[in-house]
PDB file of N, CA and C in Angstrom:
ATOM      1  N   UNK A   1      49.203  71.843 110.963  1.00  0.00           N
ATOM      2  CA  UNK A   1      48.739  72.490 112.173  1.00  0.00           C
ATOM      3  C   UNK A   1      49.721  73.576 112.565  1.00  0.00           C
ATOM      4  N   UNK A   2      49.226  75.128 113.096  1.00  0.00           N
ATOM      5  CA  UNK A   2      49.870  75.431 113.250  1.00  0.00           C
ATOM      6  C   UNK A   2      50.748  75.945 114.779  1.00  0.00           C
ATOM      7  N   UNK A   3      52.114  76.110 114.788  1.00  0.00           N
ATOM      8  CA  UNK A   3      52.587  75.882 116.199  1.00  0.00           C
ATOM      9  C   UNK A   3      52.547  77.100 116.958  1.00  0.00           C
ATOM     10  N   UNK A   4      52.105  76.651 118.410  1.00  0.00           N
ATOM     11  CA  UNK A   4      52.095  78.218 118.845  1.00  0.00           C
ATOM     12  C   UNK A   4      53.584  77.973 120.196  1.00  0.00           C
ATOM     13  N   UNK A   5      54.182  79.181 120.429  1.00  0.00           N
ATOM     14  CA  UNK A   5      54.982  78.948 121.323  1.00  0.00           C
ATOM     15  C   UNK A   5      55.078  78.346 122.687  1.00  0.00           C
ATOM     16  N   UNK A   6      55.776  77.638 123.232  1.00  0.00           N
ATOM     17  CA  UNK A   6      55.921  77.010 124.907  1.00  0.00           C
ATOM     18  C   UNK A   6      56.126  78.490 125.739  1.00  0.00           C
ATOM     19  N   UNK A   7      55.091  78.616 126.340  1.00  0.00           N
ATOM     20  CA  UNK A   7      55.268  79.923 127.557  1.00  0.00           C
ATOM     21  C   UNK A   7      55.801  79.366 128.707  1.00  0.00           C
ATOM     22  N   UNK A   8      56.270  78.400 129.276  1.00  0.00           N
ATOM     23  CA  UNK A   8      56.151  77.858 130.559  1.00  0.00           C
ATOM     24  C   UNK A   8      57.545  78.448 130.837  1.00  0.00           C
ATOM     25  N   UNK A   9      57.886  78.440 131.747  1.00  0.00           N
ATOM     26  CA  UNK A   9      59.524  78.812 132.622  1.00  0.00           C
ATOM     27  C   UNK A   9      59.975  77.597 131.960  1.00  0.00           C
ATOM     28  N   UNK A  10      61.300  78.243 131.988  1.00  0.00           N
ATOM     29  CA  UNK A  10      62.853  77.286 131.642  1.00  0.00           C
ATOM     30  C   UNK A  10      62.437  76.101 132.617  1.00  0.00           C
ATOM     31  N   UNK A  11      62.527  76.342 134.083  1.00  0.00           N
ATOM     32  CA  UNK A  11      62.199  75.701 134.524  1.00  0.00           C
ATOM     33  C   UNK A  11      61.031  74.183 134.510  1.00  0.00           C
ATOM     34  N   UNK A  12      60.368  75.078 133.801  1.00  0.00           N
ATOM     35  CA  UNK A  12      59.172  73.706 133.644  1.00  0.00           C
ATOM     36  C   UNK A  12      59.197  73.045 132.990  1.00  0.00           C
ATOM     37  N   UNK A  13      60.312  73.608 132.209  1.00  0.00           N
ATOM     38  CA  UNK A  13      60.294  73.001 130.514  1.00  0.00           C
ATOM     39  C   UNK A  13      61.455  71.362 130.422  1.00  0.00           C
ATOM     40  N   UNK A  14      62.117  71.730 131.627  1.00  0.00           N
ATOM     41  CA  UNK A  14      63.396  70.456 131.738  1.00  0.00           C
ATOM     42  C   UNK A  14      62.804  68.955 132.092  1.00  0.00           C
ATOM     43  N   UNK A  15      63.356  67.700 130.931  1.00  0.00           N
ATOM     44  CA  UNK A  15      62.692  66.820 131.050  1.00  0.00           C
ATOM     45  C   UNK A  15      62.578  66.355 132.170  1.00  0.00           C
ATOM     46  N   UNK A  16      63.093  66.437 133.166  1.00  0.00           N
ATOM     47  CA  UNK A  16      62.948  65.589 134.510  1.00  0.00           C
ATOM     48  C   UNK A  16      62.080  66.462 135.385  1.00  0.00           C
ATOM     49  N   UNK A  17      61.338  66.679 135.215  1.00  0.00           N
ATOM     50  CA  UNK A  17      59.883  67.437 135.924  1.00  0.00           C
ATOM     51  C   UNK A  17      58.844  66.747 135.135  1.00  0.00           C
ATOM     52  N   UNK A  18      58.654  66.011 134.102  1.00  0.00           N
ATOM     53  CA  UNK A  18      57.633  65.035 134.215  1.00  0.00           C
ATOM     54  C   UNK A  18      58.029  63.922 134.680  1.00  0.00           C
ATOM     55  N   UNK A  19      57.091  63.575 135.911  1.00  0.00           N
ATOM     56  CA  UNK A  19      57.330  62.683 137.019  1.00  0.00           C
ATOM     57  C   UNK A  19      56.803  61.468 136.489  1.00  0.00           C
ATOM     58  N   UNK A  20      57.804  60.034 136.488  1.00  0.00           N
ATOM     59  CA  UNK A  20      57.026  59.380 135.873  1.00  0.00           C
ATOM     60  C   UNK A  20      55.980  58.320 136.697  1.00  0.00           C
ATOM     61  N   UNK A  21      55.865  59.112 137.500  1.00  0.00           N
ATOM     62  CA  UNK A  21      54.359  57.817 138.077  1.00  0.00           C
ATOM     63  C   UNK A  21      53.442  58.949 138.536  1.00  0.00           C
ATOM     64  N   UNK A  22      52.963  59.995 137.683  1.00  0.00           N
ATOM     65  CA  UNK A  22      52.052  60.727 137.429  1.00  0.00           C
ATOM     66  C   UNK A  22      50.556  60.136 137.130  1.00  0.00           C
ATOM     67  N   UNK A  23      49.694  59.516 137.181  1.00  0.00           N
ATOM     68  CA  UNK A  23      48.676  59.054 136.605  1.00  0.00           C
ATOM     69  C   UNK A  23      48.220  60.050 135.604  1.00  0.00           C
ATOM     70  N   UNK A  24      47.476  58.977 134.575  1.00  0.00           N
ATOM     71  CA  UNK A  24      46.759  59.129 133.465  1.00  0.00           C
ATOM     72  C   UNK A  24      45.939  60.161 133.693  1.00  0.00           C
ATOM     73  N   UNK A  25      45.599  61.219 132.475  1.00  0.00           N
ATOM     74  CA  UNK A  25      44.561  62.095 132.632  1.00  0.00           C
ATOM     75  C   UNK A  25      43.287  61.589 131.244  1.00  0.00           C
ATOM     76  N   UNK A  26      42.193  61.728 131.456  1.00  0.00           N
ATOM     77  CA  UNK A  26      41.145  62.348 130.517  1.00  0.00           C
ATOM     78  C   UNK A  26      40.584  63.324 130.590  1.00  0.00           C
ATOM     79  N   UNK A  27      40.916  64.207 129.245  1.00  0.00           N
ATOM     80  CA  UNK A  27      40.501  65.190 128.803  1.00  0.00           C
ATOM     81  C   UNK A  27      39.481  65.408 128.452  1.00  0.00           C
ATOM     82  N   UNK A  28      38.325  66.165 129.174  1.00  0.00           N
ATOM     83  CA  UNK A  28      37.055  66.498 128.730  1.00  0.00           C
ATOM     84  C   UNK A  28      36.425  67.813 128.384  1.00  0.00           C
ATOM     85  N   UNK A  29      36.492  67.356 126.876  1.00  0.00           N
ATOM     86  CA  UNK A  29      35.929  68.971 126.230  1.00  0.00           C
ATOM     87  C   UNK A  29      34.275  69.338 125.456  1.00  0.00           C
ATOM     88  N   UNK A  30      33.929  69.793 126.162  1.00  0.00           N
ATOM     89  CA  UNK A  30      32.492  69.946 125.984  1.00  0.00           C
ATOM     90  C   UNK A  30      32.148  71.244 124.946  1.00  0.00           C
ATOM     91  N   UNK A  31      31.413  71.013 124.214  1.00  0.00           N
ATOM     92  CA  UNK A  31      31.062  71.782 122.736  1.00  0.00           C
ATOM     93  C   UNK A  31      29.397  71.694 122.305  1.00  0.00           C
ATOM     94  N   UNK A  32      28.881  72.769 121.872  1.00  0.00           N
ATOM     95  CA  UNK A  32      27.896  72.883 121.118  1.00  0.00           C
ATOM     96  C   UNK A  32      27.720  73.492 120.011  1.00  0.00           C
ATOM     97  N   UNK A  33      27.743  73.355 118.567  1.00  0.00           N
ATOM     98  CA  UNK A  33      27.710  74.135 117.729  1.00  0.00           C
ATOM     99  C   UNK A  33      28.851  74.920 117.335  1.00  0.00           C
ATOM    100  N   UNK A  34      30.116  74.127 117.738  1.00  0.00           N
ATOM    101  CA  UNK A  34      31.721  74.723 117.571  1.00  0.00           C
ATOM    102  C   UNK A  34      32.223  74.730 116.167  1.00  0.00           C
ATOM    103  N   UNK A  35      32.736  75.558 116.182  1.00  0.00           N
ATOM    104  CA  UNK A  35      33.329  75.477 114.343  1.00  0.00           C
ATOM    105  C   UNK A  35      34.489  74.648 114.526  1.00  0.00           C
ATOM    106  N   UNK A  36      34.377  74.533 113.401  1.00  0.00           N
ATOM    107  CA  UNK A  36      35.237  73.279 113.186  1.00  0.00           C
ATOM    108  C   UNK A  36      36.792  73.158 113.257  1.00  0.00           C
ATOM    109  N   UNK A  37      37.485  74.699 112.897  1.00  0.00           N
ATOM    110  CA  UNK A  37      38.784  74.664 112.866  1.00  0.00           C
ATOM    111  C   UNK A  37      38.994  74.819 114.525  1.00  0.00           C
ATOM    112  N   UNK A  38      38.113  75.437 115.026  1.00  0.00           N
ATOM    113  CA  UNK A  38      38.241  75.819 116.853  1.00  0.00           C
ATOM    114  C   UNK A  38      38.385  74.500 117.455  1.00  0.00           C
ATOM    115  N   UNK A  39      37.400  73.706 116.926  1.00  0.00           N
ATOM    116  CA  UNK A  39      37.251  72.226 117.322  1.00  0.00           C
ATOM    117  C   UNK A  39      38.648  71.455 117.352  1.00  0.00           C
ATOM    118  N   UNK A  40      38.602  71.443 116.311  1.00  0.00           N
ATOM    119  CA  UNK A  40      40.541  70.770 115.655  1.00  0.00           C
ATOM    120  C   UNK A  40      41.457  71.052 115.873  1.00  0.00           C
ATOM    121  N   UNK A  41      41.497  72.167 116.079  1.00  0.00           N
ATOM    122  CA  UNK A  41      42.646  73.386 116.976  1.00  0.00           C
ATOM    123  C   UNK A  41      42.920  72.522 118.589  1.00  0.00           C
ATOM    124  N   UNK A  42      41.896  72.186 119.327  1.00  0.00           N
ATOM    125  CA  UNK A  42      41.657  72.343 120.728  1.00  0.00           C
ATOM    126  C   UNK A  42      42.190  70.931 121.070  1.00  0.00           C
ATOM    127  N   UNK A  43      41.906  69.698 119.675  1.00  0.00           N
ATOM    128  CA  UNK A  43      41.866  68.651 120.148  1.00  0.00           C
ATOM    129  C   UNK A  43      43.518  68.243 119.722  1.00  0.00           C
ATOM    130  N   UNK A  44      43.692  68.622 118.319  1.00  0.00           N
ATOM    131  CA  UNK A  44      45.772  68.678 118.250  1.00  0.00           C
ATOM    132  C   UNK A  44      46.158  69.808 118.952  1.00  0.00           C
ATOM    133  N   UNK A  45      45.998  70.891 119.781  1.00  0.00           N
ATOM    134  CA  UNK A  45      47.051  71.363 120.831  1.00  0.00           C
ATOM    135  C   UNK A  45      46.513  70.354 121.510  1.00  0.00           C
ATOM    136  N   UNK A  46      46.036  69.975 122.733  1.00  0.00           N
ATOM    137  CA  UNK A  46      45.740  68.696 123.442  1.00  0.00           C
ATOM    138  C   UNK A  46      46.591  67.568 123.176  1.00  0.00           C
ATOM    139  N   UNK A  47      46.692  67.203 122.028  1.00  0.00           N
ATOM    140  CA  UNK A  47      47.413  65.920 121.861  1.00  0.00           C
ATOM    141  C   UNK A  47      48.871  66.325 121.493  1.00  0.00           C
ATOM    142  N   UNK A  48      49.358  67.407 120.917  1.00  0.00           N
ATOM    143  CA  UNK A  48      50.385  67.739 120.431  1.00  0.00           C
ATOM    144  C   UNK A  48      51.238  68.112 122.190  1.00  0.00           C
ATOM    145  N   UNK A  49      50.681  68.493 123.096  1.00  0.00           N
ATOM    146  CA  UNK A  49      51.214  69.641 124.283  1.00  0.00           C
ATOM    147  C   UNK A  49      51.467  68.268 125.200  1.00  0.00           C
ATOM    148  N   UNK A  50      50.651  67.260 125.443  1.00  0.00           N
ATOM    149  CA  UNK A  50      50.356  66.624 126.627  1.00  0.00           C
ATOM    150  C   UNK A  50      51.364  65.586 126.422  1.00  0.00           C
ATOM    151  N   UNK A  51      52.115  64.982 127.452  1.00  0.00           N
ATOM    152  CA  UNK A  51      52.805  63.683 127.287  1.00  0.00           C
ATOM    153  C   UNK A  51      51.873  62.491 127.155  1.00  0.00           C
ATOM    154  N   UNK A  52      52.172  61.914 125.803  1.00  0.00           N
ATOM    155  CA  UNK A  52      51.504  60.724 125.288  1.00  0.00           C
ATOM    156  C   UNK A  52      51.785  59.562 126.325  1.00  0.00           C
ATOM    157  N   UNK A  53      52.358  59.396 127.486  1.00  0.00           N
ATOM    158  CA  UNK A  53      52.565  58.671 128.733  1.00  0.00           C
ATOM    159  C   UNK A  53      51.002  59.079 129.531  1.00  0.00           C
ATOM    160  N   UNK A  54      50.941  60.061 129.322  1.00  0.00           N
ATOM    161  CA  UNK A  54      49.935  60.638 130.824  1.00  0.00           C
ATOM    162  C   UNK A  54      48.829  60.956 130.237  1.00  0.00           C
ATOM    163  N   UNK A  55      49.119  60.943 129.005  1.00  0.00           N
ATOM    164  CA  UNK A  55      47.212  61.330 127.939  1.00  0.00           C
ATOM    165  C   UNK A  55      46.624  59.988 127.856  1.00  0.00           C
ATOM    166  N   UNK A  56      45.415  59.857 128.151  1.00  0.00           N
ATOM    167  CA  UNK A  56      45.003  58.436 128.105  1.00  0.00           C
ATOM    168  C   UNK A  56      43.959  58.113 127.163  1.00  0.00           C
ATOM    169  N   UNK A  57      43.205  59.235 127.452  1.00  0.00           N
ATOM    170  CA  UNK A  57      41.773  60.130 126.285  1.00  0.00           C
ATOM    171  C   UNK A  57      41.708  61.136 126.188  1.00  0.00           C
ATOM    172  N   UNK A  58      40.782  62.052 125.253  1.00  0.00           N
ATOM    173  CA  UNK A  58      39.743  63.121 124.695  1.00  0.00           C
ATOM    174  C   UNK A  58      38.747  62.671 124.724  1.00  0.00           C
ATOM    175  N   UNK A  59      38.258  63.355 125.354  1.00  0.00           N
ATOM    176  CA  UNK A  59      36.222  62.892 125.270  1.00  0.00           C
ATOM    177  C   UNK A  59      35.934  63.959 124.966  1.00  0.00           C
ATOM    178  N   UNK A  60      35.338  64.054 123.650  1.00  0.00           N
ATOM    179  CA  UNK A  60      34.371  65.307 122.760  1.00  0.00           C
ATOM    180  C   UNK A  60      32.825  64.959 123.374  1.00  0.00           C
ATOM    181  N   UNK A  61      32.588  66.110 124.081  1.00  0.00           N
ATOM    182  CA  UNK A  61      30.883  65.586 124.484  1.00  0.00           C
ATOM    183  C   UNK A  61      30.286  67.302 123.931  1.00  0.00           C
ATOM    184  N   UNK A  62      29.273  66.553 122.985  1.00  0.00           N
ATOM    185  CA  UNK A  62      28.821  67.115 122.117  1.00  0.00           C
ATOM    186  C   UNK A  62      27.640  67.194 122.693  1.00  0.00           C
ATOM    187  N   UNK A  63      26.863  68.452 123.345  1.00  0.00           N
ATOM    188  CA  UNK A  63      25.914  68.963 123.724  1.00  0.00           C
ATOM    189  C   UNK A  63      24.494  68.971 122.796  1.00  0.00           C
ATOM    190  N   UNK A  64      24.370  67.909 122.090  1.00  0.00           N
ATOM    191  CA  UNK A  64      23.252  68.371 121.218  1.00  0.00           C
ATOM    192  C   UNK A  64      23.449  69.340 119.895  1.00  0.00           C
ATOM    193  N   UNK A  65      24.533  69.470 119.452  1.00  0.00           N
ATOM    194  CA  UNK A  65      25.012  70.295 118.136  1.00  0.00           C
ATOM    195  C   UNK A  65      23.632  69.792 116.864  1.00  0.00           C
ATOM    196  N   UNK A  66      23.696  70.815 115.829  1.00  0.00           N
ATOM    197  CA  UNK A  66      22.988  70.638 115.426  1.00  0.00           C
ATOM    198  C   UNK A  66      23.494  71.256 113.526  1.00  0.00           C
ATOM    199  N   UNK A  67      24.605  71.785 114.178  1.00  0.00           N
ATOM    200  CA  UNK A  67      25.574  71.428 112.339  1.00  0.00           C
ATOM    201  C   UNK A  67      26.240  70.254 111.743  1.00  0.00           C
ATOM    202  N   UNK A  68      26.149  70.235 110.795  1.00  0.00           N
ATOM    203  CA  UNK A  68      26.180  69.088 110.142  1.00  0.00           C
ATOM    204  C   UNK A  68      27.561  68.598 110.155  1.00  0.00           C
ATOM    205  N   UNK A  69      28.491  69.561 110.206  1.00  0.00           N
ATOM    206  CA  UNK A  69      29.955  69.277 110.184  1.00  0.00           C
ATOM    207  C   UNK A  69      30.397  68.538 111.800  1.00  0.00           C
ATOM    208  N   UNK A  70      29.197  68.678 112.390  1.00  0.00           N
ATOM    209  CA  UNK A  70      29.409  67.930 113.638  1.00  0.00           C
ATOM    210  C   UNK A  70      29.091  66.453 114.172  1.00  0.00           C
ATOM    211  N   UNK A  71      28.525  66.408 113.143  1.00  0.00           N
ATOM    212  CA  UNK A  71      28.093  65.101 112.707  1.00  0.00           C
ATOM    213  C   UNK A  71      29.182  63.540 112.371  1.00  0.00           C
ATOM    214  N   UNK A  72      28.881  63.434 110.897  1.00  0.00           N
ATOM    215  CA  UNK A  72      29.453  62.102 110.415  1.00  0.00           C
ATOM    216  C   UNK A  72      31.150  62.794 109.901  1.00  0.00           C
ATOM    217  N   UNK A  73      31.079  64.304 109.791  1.00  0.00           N
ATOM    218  CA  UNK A  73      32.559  64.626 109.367  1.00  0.00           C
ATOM    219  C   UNK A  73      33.409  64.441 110.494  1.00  0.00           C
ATOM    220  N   UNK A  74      32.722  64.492 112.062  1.00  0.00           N
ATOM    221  CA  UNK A  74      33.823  64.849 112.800  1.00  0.00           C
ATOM    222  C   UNK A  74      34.003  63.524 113.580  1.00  0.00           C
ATOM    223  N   UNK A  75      33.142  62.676 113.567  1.00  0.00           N
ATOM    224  CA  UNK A  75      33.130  60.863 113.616  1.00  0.00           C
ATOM    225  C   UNK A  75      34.159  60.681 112.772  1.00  0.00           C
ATOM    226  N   UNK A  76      34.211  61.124 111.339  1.00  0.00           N
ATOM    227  CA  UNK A  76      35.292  60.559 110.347  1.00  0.00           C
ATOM    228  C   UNK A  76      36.420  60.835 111.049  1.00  0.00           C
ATOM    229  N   UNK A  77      36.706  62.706 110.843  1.00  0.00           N
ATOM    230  CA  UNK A  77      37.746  62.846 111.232  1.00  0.00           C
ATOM    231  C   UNK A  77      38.511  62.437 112.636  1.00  0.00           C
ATOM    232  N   UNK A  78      37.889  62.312 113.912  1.00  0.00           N
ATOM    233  CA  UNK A  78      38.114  61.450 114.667  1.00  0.00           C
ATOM    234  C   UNK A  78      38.672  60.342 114.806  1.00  0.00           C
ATOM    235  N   UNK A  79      38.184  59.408 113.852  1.00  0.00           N
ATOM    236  CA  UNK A  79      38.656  58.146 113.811  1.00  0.00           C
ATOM    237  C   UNK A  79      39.583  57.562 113.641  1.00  0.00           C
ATOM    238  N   UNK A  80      40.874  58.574 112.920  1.00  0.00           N
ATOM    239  CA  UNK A  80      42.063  58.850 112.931  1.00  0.00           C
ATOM    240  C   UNK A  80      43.119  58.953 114.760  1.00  0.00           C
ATOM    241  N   UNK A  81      42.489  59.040 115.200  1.00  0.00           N
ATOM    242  CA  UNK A  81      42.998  59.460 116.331  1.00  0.00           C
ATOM    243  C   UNK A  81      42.213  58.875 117.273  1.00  0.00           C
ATOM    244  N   UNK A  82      42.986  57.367 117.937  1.00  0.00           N
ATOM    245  CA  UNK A  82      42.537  56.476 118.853  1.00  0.00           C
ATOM    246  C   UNK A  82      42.132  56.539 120.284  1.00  0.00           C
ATOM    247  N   UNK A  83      43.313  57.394 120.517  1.00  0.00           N
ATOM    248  CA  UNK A  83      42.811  58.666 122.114  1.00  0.00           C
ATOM    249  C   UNK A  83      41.577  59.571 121.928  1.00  0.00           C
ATOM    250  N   UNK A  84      40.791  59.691 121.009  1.00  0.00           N
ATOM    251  CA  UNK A  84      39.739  60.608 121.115  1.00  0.00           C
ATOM    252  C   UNK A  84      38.160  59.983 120.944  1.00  0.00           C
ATOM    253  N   UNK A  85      37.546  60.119 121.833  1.00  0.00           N
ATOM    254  CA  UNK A  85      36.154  59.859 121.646  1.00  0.00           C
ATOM    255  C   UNK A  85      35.368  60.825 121.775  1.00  0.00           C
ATOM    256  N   UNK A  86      34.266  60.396 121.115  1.00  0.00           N
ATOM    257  CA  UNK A  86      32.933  61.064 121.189  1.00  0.00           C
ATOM    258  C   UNK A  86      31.876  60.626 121.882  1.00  0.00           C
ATOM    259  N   UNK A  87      30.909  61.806 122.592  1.00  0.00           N
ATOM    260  CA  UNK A  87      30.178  61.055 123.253  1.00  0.00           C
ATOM    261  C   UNK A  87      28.792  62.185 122.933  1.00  0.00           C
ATOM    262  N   UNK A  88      28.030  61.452 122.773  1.00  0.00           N
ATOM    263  CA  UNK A  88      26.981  62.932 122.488  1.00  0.00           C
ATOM    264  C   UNK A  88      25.506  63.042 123.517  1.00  0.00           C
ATOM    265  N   UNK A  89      25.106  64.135 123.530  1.00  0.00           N
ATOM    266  CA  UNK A  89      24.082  64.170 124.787  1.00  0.00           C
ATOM    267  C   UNK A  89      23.093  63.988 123.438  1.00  0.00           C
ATOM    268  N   UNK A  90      21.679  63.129 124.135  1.00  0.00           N
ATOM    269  CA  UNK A  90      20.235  63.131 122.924  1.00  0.00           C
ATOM    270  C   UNK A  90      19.507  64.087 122.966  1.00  0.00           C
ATOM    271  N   UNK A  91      19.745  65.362 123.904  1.00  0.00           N
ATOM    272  CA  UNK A  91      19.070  66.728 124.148  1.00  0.00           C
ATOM    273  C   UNK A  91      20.188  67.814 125.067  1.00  0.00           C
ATOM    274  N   UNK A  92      19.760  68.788 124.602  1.00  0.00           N
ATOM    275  CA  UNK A  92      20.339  69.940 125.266  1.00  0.00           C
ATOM    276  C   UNK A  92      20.744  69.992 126.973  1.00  0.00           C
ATOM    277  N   UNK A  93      21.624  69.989 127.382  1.00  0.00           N
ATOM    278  CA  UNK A  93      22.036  69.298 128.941  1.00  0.00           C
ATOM    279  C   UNK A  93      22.518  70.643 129.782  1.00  0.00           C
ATOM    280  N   UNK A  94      23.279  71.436 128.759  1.00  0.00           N
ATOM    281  CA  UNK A  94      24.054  72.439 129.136  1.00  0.00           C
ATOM    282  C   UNK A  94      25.548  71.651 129.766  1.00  0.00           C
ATOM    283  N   UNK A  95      26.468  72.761 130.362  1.00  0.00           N
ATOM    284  CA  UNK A  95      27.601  72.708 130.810  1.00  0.00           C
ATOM    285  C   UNK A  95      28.006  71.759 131.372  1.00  0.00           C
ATOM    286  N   UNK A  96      27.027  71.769 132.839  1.00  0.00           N
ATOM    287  CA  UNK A  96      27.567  71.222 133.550  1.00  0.00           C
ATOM    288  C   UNK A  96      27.250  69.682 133.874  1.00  0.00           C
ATOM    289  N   UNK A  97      26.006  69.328 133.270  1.00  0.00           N
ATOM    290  CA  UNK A  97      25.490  67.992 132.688  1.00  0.00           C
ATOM    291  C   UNK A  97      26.691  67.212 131.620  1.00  0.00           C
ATOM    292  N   UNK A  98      26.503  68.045 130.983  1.00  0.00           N
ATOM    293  CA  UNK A  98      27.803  67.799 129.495  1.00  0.00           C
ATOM    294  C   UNK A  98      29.223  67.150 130.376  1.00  0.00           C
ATOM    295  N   UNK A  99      29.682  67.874 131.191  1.00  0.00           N
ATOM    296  CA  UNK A  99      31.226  67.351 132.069  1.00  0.00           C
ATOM    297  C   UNK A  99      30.937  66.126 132.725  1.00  0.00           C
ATOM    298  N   UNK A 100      29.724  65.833 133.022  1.00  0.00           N
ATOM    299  CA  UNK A 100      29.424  64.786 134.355  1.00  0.00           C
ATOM    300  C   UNK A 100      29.312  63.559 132.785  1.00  0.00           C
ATOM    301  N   UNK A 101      27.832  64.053 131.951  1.00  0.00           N
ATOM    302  CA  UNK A 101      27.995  63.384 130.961  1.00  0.00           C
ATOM    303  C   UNK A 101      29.755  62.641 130.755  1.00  0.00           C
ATOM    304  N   UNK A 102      31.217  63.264 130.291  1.00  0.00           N
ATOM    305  CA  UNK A 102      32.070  63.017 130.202  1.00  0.00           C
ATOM    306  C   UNK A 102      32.637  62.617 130.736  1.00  0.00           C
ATOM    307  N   UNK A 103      32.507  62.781 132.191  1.00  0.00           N
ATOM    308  CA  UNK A 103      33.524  62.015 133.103  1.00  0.00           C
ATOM    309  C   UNK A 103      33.042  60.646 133.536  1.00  0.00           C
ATOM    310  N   UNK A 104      31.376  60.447 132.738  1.00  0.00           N
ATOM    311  CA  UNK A 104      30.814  58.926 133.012  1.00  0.00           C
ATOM    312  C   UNK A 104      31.336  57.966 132.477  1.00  0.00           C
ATOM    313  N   UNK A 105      32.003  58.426 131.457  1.00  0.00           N
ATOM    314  CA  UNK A 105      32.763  57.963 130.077  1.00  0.00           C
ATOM    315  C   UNK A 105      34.448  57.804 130.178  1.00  0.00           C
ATOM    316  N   UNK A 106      35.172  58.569 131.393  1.00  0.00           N
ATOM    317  CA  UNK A 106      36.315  58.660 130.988  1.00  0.00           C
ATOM    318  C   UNK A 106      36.567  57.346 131.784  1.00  0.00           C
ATOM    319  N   UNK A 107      37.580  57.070 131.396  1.00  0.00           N
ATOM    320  CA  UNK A 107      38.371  56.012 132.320  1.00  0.00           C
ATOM    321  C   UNK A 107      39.901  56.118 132.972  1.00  0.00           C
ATOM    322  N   UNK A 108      40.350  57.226 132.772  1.00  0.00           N
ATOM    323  CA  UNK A 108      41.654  57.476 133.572  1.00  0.00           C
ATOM    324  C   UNK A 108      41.155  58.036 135.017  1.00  0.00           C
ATOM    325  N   UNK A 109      42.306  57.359 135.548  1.00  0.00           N
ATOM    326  CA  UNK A 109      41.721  58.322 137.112  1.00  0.00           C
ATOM    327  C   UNK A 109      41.939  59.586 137.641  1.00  0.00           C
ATOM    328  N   UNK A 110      41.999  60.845 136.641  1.00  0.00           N
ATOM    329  CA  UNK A 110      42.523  61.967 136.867  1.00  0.00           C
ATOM    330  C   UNK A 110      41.628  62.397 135.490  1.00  0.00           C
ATOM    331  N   UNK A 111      40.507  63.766 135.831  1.00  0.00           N
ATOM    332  CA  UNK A 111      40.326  64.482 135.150  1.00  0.00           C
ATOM    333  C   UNK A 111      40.132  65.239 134.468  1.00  0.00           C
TER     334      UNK A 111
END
């Protein structure tokens, strides 16, 4: 994977600014018909950036896609990675269906 640079201030960057009784977040990323490296890209920066303390999930909510690589490859590839689920709509929902869809699903209390 490849690394892209930390932009944040010096400041933000010092370990004692992650607070540790921050609650858990789930991450909800909504997609239709996404290519695949964009896909993979989105979900290791996500897991690579976030403190594994405060990441709790990924919820991939898949809008009704209809490529194949979105399918049983990205179930496979998924499955590797225990923080990430999938959740898929059975028809076209759009945006903002798709988030509500996801947040029915998440279980951290921050999302």
């Amino acid at each position: 994977h490849r690394s892209l640079p930390d932009l944040r201030d010096e400041w933000c960057k010092a370990p004692d600014r992650i607070l540790p009784k921050l609650p858990q977040t789930s991450v909800i990323v909504c997609f239709h018909n996404e290519g695949w490296s964009v896909l993979l890209r989105s979900v290791h920066s996500i897991l690579n950036r976030s403190p594994a303390n405060l990441l709790k999930e990924i919820i991939l909510v898949d809008d009704a896609s209809d490529m194949i690589h979105l399918k049983a490859d990205l179930e496979n590839y998924m499955a590797q990675y225990p923080k990430v689920k999938i959740v898929r709509a059975p028809e076209r929902v759009g945006l903002i269906r798709a988030r509500l869809l996801g947040a029915s699903k998440a279980t951290a209390p921050v999302l």
